[in-house]
Every structure is written in structure tokens, then in C-alpha cells.
PDB file of N, CA and C in Angstrom:
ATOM      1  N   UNK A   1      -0.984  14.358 -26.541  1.00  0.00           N
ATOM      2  CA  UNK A   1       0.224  14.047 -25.807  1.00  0.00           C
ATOM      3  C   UNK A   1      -0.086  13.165 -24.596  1.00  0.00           C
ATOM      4  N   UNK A   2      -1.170  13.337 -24.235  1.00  0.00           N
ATOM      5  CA  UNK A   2      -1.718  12.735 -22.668  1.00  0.00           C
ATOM      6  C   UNK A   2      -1.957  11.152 -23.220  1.00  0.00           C
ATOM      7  N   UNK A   3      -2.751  11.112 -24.338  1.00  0.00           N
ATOM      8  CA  UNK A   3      -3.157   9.874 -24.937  1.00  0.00           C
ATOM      9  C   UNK A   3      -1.595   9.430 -25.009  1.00  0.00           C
ATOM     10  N   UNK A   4      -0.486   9.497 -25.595  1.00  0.00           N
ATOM     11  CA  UNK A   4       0.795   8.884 -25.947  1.00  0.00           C
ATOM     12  C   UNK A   4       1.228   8.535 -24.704  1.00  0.00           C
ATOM     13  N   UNK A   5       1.114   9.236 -23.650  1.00  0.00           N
ATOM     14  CA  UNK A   5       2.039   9.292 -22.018  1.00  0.00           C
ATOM     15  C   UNK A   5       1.293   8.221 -21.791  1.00  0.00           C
ATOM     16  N   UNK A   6       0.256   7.955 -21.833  1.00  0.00           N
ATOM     17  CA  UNK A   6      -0.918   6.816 -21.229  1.00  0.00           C
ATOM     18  C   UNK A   6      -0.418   5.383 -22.162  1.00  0.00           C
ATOM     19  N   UNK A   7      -0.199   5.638 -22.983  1.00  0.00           N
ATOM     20  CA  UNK A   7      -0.181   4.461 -23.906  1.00  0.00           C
ATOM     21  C   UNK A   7       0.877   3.767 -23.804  1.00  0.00           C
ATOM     22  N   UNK A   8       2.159   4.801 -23.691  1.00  0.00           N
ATOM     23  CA  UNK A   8       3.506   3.849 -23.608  1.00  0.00           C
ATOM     24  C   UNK A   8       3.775   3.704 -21.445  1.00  0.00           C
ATOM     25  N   UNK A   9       2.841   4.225 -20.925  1.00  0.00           N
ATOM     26  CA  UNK A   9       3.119   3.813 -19.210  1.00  0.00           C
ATOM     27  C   UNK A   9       2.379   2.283 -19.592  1.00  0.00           C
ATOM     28  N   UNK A  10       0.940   2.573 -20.098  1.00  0.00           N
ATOM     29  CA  UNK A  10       0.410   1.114 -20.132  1.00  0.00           C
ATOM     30  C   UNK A  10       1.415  -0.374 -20.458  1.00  0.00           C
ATOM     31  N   UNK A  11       2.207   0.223 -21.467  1.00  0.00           N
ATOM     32  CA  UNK A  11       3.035  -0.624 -22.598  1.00  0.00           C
ATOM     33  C   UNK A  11       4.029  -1.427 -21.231  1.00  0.00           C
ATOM     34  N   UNK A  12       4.234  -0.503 -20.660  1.00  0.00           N
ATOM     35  CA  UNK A  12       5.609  -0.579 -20.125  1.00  0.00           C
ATOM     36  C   UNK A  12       4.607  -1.237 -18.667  1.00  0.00           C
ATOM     37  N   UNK A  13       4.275  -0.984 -18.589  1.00  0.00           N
ATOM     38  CA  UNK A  13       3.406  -1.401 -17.037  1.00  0.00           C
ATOM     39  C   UNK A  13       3.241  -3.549 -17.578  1.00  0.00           C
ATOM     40  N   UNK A  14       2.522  -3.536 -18.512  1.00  0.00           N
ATOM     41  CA  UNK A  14       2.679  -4.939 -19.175  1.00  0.00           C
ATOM     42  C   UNK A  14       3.758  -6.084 -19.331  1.00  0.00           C
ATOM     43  N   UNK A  15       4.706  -4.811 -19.765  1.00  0.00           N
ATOM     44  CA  UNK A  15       6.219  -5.460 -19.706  1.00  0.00           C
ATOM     45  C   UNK A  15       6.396  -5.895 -18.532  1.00  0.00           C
ATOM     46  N   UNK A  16       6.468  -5.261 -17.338  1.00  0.00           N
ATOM     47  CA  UNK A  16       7.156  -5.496 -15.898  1.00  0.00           C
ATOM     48  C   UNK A  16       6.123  -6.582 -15.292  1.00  0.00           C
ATOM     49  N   UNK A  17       4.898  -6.396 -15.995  1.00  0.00           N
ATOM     50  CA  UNK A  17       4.460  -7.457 -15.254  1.00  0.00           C
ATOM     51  C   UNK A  17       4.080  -8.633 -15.780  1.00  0.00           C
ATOM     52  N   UNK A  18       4.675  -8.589 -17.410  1.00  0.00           N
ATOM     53  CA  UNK A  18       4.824 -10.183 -17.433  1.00  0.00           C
ATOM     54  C   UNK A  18       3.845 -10.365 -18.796  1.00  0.00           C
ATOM     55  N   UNK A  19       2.699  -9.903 -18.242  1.00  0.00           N
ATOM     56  CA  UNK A  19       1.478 -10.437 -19.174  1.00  0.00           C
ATOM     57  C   UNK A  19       1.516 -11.633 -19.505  1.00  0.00           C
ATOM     58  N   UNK A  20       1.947 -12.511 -18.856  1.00  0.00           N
ATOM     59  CA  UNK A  20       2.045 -14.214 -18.830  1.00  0.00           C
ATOM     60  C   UNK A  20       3.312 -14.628 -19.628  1.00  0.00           C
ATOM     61  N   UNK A  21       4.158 -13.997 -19.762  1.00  0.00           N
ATOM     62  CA  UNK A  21       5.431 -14.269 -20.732  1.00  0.00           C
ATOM     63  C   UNK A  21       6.477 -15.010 -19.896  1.00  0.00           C
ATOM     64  N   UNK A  22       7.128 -15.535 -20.200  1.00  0.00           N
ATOM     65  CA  UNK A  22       8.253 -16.409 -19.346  1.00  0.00           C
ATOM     66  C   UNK A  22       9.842 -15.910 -20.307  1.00  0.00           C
ATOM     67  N   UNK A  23       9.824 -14.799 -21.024  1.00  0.00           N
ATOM     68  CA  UNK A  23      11.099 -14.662 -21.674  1.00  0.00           C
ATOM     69  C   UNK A  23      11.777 -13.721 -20.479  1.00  0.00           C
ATOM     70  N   UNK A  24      11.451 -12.963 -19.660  1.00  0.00           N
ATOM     71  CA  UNK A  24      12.303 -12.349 -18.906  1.00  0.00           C
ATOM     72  C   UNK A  24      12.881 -13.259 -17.820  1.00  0.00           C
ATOM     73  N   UNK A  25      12.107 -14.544 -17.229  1.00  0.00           N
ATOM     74  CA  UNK A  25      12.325 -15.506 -16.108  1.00  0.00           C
ATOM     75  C   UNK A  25      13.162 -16.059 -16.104  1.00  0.00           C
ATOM     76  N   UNK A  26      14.533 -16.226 -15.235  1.00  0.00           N
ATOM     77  CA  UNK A  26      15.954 -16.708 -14.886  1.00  0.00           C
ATOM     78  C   UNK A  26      15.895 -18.297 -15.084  1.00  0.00           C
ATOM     79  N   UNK A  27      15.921 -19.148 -15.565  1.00  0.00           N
ATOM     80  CA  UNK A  27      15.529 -20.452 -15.446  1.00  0.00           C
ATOM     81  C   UNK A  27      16.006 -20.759 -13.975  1.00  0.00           C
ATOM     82  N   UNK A  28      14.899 -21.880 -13.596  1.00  0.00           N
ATOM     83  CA  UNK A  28      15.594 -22.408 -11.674  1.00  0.00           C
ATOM     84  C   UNK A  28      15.478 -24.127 -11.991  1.00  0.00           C
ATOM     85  N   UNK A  29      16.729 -24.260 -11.320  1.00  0.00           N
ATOM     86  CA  UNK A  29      16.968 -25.634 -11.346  1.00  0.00           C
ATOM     87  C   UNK A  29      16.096 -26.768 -10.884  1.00  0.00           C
ATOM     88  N   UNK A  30      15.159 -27.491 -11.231  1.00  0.00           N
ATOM     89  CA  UNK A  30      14.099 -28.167 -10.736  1.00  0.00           C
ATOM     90  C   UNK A  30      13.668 -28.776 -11.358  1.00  0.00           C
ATOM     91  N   UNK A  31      13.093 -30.251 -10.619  1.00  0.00           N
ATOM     92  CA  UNK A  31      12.059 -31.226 -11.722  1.00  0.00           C
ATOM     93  C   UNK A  31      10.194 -31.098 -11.038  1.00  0.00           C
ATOM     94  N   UNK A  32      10.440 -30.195 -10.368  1.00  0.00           N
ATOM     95  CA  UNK A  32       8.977 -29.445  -9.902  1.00  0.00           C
ATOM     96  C   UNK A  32       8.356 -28.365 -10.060  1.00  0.00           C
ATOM     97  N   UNK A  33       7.452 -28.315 -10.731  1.00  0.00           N
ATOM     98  CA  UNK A  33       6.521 -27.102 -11.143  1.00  0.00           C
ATOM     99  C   UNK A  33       5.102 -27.181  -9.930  1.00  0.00           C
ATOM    100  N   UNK A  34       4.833 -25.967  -9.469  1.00  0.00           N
ATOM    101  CA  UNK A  34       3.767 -26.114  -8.837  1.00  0.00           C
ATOM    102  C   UNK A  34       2.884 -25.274  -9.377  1.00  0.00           C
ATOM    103  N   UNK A  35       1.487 -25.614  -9.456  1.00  0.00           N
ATOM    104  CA  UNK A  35       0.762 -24.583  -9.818  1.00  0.00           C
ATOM    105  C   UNK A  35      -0.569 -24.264  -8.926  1.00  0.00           C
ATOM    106  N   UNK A  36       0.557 -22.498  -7.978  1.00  0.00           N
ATOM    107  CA  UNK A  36      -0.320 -22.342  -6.830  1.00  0.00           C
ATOM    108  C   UNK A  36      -1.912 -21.753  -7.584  1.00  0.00           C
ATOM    109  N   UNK A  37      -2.756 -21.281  -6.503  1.00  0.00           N
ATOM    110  CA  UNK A  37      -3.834 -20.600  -6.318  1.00  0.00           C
ATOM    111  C   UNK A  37      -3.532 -19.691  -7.390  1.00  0.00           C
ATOM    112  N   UNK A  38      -3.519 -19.073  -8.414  1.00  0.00           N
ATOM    113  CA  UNK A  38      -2.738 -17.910  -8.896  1.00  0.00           C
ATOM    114  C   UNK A  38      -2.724 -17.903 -10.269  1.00  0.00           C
ATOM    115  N   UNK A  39      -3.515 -19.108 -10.983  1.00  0.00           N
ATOM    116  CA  UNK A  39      -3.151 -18.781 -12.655  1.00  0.00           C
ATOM    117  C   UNK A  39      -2.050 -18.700 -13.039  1.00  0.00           C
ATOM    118  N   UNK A  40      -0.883 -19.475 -12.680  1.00  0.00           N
ATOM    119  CA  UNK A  40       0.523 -19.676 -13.279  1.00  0.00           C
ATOM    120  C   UNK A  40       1.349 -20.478 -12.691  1.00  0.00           C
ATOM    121  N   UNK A  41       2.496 -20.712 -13.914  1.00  0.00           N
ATOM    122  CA  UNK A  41       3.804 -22.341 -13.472  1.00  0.00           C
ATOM    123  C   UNK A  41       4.496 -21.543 -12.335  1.00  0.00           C
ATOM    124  N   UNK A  42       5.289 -22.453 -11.216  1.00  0.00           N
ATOM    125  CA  UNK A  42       5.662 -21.768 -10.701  1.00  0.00           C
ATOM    126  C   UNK A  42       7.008 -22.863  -9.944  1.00  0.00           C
ATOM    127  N   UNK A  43       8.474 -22.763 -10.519  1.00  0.00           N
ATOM    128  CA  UNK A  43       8.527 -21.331 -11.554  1.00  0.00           C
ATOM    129  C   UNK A  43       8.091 -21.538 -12.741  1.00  0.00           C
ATOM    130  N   UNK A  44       7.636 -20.502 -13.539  1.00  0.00           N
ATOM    131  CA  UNK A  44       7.964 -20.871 -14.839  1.00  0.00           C
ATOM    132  C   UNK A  44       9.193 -21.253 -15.709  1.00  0.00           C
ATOM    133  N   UNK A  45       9.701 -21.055 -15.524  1.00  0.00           N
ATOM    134  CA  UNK A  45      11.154 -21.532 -16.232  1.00  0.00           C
ATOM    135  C   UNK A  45      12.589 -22.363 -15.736  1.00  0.00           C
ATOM    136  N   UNK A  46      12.107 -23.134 -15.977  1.00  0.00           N
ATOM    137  CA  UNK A  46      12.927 -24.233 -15.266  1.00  0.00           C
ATOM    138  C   UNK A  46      14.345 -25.240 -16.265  1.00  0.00           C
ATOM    139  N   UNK A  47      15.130 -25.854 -15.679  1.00  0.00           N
ATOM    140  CA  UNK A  47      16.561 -25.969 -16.477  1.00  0.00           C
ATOM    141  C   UNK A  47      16.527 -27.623 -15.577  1.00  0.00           C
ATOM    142  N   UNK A  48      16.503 -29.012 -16.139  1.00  0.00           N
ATOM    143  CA  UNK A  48      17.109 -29.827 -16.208  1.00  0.00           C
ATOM    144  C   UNK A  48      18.254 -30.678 -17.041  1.00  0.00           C
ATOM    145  N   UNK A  49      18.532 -31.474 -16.987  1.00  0.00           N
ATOM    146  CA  UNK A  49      19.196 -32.344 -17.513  1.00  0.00           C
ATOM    147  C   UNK A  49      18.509 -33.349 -18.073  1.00  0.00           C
ATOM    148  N   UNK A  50      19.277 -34.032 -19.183  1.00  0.00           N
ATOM    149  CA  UNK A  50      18.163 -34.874 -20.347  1.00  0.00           C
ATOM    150  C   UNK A  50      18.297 -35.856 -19.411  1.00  0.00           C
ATOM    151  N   UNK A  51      17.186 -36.511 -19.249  1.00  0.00           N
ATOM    152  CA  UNK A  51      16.722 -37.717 -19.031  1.00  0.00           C
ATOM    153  C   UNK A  51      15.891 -37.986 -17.439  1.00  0.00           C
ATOM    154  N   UNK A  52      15.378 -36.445 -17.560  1.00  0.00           N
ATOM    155  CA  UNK A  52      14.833 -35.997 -16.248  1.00  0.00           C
ATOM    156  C   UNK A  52      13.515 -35.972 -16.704  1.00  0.00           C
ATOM    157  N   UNK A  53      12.752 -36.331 -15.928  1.00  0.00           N
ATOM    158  CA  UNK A  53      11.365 -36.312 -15.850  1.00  0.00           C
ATOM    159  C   UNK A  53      10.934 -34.972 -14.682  1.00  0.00           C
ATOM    160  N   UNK A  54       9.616 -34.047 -15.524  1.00  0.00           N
ATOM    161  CA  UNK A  54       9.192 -33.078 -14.620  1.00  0.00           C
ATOM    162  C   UNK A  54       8.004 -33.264 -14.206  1.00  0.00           C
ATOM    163  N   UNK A  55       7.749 -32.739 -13.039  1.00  0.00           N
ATOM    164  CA  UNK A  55       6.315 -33.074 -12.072  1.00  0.00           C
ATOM    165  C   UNK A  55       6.198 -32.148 -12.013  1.00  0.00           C
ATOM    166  N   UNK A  56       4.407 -31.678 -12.743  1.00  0.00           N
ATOM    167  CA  UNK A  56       3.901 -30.574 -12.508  1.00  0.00           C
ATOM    168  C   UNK A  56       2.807 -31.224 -11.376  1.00  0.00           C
ATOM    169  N   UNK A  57       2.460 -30.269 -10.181  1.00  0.00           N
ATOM    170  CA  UNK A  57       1.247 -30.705  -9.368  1.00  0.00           C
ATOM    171  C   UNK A  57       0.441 -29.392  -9.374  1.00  0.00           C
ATOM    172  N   UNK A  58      -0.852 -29.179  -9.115  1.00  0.00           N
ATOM    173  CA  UNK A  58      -2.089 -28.981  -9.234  1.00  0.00           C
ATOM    174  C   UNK A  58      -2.227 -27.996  -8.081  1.00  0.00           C
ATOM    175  N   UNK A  59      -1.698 -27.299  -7.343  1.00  0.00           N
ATOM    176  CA  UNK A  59      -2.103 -27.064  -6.004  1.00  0.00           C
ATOM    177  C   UNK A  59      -3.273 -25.974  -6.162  1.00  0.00           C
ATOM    178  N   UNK A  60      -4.292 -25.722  -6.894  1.00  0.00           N
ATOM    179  CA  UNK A  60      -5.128 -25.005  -7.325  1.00  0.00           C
ATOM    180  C   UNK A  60      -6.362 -25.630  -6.900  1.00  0.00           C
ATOM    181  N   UNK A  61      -7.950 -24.324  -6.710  1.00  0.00           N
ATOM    182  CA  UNK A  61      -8.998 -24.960  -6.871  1.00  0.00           C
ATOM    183  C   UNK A  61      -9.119 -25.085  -8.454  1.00  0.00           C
ATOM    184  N   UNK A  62      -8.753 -24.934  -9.577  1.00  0.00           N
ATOM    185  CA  UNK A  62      -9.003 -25.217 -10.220  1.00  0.00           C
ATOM    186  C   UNK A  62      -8.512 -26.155 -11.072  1.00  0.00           C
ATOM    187  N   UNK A  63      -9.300 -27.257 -12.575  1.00  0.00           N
ATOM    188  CA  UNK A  63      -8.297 -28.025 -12.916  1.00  0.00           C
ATOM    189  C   UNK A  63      -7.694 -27.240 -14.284  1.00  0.00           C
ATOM    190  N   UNK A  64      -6.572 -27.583 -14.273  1.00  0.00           N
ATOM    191  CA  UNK A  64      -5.309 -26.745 -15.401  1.00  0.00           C
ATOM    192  C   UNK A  64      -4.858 -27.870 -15.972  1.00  0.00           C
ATOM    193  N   UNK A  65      -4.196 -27.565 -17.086  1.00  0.00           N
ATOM    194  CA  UNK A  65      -3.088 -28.807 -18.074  1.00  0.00           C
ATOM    195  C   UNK A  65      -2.055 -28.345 -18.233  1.00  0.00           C
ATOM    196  N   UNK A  66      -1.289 -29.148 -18.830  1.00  0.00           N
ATOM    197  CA  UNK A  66       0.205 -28.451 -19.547  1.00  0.00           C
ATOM    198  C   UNK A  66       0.238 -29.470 -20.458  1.00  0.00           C
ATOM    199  N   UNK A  67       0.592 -28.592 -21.781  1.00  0.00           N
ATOM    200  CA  UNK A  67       0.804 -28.718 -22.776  1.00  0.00           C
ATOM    201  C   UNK A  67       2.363 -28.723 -23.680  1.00  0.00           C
ATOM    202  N   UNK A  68       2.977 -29.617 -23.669  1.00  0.00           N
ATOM    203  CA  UNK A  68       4.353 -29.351 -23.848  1.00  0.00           C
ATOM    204  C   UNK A  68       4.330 -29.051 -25.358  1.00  0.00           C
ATOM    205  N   UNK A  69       4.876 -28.537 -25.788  1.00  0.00           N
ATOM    206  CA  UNK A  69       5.447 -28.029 -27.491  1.00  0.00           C
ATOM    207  C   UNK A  69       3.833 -28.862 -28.515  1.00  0.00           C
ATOM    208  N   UNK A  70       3.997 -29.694 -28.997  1.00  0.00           N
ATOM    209  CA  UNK A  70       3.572 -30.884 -30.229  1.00  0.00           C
ATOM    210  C   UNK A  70       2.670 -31.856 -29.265  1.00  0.00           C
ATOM    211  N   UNK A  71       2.858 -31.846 -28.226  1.00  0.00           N
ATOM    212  CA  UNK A  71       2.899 -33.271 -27.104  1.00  0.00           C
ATOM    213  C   UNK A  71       1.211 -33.322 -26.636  1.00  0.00           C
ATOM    214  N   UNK A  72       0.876 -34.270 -25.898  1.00  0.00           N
ATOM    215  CA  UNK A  72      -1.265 -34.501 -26.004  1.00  0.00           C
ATOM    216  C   UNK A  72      -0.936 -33.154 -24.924  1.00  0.00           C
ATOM    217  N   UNK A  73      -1.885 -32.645 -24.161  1.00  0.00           N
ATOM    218  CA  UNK A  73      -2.139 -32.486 -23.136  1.00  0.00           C
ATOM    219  C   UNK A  73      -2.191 -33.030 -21.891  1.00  0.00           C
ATOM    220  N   UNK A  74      -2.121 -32.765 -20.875  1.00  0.00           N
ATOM    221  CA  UNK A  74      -2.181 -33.402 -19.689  1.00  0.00           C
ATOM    222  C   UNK A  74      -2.967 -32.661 -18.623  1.00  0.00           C
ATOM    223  N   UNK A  75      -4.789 -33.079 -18.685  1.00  0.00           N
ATOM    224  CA  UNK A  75      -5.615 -32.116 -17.539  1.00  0.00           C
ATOM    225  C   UNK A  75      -5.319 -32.534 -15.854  1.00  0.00           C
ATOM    226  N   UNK A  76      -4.570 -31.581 -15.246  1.00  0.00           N
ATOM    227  CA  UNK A  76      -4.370 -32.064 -14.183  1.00  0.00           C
ATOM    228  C   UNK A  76      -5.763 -31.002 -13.190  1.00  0.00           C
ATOM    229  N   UNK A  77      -6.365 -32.372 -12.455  1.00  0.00           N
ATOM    230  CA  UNK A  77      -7.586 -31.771 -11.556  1.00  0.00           C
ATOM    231  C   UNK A  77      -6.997 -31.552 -10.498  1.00  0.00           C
ATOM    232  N   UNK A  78      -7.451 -30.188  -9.418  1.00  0.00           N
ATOM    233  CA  UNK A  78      -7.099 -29.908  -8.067  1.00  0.00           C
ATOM    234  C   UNK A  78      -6.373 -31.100  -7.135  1.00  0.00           C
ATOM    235  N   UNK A  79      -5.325 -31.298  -7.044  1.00  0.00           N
ATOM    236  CA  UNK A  79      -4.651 -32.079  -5.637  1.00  0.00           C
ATOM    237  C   UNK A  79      -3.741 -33.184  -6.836  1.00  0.00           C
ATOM    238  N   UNK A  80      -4.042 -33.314  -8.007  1.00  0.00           N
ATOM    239  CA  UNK A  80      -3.419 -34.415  -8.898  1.00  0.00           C
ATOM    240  C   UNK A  80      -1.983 -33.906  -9.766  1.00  0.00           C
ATOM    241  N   UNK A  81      -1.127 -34.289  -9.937  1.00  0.00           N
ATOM    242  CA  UNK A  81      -0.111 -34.177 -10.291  1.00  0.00           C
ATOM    243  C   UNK A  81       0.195 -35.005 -11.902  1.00  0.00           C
ATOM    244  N   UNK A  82       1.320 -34.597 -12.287  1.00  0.00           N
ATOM    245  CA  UNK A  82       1.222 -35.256 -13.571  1.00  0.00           C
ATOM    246  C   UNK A  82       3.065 -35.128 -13.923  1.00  0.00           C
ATOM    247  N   UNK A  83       3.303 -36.306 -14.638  1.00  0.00           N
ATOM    248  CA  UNK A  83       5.106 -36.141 -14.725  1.00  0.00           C
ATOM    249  C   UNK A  83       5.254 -36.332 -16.120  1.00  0.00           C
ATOM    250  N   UNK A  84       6.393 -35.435 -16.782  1.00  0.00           N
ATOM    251  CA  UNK A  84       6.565 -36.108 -18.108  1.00  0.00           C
ATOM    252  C   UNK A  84       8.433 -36.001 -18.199  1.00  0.00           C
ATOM    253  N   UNK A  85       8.684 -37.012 -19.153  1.00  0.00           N
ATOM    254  CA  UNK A  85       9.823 -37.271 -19.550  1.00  0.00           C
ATOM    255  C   UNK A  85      10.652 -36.731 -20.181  1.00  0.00           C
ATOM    256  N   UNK A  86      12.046 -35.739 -20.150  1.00  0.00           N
ATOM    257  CA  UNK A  86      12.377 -34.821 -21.610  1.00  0.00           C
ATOM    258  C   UNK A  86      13.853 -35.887 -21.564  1.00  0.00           C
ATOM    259  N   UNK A  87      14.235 -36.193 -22.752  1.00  0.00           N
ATOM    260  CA  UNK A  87      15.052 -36.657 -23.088  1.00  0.00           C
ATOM    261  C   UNK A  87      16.469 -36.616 -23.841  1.00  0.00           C
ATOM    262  N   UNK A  88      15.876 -35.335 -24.780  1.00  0.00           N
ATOM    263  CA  UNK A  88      16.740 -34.571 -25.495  1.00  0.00           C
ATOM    264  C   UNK A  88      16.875 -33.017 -25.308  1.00  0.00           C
ATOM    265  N   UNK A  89      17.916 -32.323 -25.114  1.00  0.00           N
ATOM    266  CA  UNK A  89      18.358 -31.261 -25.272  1.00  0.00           C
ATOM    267  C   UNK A  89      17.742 -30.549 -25.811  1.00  0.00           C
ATOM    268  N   UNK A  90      17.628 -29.384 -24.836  1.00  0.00           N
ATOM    269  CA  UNK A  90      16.754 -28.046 -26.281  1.00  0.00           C
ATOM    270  C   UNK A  90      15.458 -27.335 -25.236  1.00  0.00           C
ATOM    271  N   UNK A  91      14.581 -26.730 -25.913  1.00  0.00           N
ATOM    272  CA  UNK A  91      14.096 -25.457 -24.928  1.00  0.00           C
ATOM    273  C   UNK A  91      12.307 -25.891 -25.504  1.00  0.00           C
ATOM    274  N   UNK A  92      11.465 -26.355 -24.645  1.00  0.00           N
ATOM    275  CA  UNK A  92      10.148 -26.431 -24.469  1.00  0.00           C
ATOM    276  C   UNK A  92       9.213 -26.129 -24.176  1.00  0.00           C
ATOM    277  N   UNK A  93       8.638 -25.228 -24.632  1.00  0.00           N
ATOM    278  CA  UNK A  93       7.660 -24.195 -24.478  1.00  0.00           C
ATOM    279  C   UNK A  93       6.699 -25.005 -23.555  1.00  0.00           C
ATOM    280  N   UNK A  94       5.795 -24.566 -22.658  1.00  0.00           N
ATOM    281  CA  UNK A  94       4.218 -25.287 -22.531  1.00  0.00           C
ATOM    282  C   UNK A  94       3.328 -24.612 -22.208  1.00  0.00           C
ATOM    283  N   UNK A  95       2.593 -24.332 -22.254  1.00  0.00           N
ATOM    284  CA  UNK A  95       0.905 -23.859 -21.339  1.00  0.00           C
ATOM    285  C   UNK A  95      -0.370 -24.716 -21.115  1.00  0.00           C
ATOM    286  N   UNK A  96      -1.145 -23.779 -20.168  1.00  0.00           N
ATOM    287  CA  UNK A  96      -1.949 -24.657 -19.715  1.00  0.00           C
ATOM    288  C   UNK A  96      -3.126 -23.902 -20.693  1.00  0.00           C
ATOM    289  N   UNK A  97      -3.744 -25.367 -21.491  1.00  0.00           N
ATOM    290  CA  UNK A  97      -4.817 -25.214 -22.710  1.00  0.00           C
ATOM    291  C   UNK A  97      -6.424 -24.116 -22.003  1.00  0.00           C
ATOM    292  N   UNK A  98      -6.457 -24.402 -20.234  1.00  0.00           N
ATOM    293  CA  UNK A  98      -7.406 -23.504 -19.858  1.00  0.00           C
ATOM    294  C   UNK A  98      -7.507 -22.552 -20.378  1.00  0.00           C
ATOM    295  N   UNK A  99      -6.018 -21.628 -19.522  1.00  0.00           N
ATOM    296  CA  UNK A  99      -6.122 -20.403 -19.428  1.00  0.00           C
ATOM    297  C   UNK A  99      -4.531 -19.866 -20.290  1.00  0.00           C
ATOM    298  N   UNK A 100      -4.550 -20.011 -21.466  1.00  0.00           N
ATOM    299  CA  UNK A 100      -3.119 -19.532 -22.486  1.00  0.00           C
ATOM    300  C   UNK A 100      -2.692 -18.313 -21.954  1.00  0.00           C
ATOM    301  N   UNK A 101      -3.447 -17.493 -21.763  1.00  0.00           N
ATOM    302  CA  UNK A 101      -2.957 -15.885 -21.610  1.00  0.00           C
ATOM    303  C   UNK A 101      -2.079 -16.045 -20.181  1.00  0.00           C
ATOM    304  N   UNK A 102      -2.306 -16.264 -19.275  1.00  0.00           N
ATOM    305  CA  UNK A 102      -1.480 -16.333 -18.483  1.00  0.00           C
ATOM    306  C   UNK A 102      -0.484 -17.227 -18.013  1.00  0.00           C
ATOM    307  N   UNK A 103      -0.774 -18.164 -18.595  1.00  0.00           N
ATOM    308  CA  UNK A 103      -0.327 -19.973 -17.827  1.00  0.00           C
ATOM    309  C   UNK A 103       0.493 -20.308 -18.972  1.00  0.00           C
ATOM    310  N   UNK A 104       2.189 -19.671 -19.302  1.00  0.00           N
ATOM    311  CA  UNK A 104       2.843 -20.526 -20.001  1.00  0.00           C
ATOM    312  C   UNK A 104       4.100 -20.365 -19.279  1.00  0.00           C
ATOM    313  N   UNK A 105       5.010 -21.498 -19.821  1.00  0.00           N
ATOM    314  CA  UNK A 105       6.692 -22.022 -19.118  1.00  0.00           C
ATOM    315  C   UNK A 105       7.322 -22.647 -19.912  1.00  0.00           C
ATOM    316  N   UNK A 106       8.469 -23.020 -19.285  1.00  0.00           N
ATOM    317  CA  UNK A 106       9.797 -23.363 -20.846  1.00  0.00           C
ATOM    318  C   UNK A 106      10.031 -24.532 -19.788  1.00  0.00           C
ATOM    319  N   UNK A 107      10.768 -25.459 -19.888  1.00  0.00           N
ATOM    320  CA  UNK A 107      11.546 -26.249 -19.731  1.00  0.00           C
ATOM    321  C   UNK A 107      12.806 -26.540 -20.417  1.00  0.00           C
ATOM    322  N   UNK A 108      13.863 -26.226 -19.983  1.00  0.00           N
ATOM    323  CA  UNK A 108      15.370 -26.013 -20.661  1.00  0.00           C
ATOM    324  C   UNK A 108      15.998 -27.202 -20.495  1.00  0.00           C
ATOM    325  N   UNK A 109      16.512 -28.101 -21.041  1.00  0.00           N
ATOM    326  CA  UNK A 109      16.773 -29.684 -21.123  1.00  0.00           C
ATOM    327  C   UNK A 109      18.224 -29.462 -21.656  1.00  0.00           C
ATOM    328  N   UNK A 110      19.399 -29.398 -20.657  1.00  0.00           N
ATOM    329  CA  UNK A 110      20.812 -29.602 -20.673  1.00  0.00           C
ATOM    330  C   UNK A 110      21.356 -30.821 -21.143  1.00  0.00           C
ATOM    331  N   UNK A 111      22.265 -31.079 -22.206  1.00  0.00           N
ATOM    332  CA  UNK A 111      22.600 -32.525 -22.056  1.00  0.00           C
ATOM    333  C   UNK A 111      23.675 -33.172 -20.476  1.00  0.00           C
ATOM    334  N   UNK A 112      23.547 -34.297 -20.604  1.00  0.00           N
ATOM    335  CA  UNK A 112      23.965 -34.726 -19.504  1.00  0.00           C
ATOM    336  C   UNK A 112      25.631 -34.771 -19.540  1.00  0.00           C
TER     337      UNK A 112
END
């Protein structure tokens, strides 16, 4: 019984904190992603309009990428920034190819 109590607090402890998931995150209106000190987008989940370009910047010692859906990569090194273009409508997964487990975000692309 102790083993089960342990197993579903763990379960649930995971949930609340995310475990790098971006499905619980409110989308926030923005064409800026920052990525502090911290191993993650921030915010992660973000809502423009088509024909908006997003700027992710680097604010990390370390260097990270983002990876949109199908799309190359983009290694952004400490202090460097990187912008990409969404054009069409619809919901875009990305992470950073470093570190997957923690480092993923959506980009939500409204038509205009």
C-alpha cells in the first residue's frame, strides 16, 4: 500500500511540475522567447499572428537550439539570438535538440 501511496504522489508531483511539458501552459501573447539560466522557453507557449516572425534569445551560459516541427535547427550560443518566420495558421511544437526532456514550446499562429 505504501509502495502505491508513493507511486501515484510521485505521478502527481510530475504532473504539477511540468516534467518539461507545455500542454498545461496558457499561451502569452509574444514574438519573444527568452531562454533564461534555467533549461527552458520562457514562456513556453506563445500565440501570434501569421506573418509574425519569433525571436528566441539565448540568455543562458549555455548554447541551446530550437527546433521547430520538420524545420533545420537553429544552435543559438550564449548572448546570440535567432528569429524565425511562421506564416500559416496552426500549432508548432519546438525543442531545444540539447536538452529534449526539459526544453520544449508551441508556438500558436492565429490567422490575421
Amino acid at each position: 500500500m505504501r509502495l502505491l501511496l508513493l507511486s501515484v504522489a510521485l505521478v502527481a508531483l510530475g504532473v504539477t511540475a511540468g516534467c518539461g511539458e507545455t500542454a498545461g501552459a496558457a499561451p502569452v501573447q509574444t514574438n519573444e522567447v527568452n531562454l533564461p539560466p534555467s533549461y527552458q522557453f520562457d514562456p513556453a507557449v506563445i500565440q501570434v499572428v501569421a506573418g509574425t516572425s519569433v525571436t528566441w534569445t539565448n540568455n543562458d551560459h549555455f548554447t541551446h537550439s530550437v527546433k521547430v516541427q520538420d524545420g533545420p535547427d537553429h544552435v543559438i550560443r550564449p548572448g546570440e539570438s535567432v528569429s524565425i518566420p511562421f506564416d500559416k495558421p496552426g500549432e508548432y511544437p519546438y525543442i531545444c535538440t540539447f536538452h529534449t526532456q526539459d526544453m520544449k514550446g508551441k508556438v500558436i499562429v492565429a490567422a490575421n
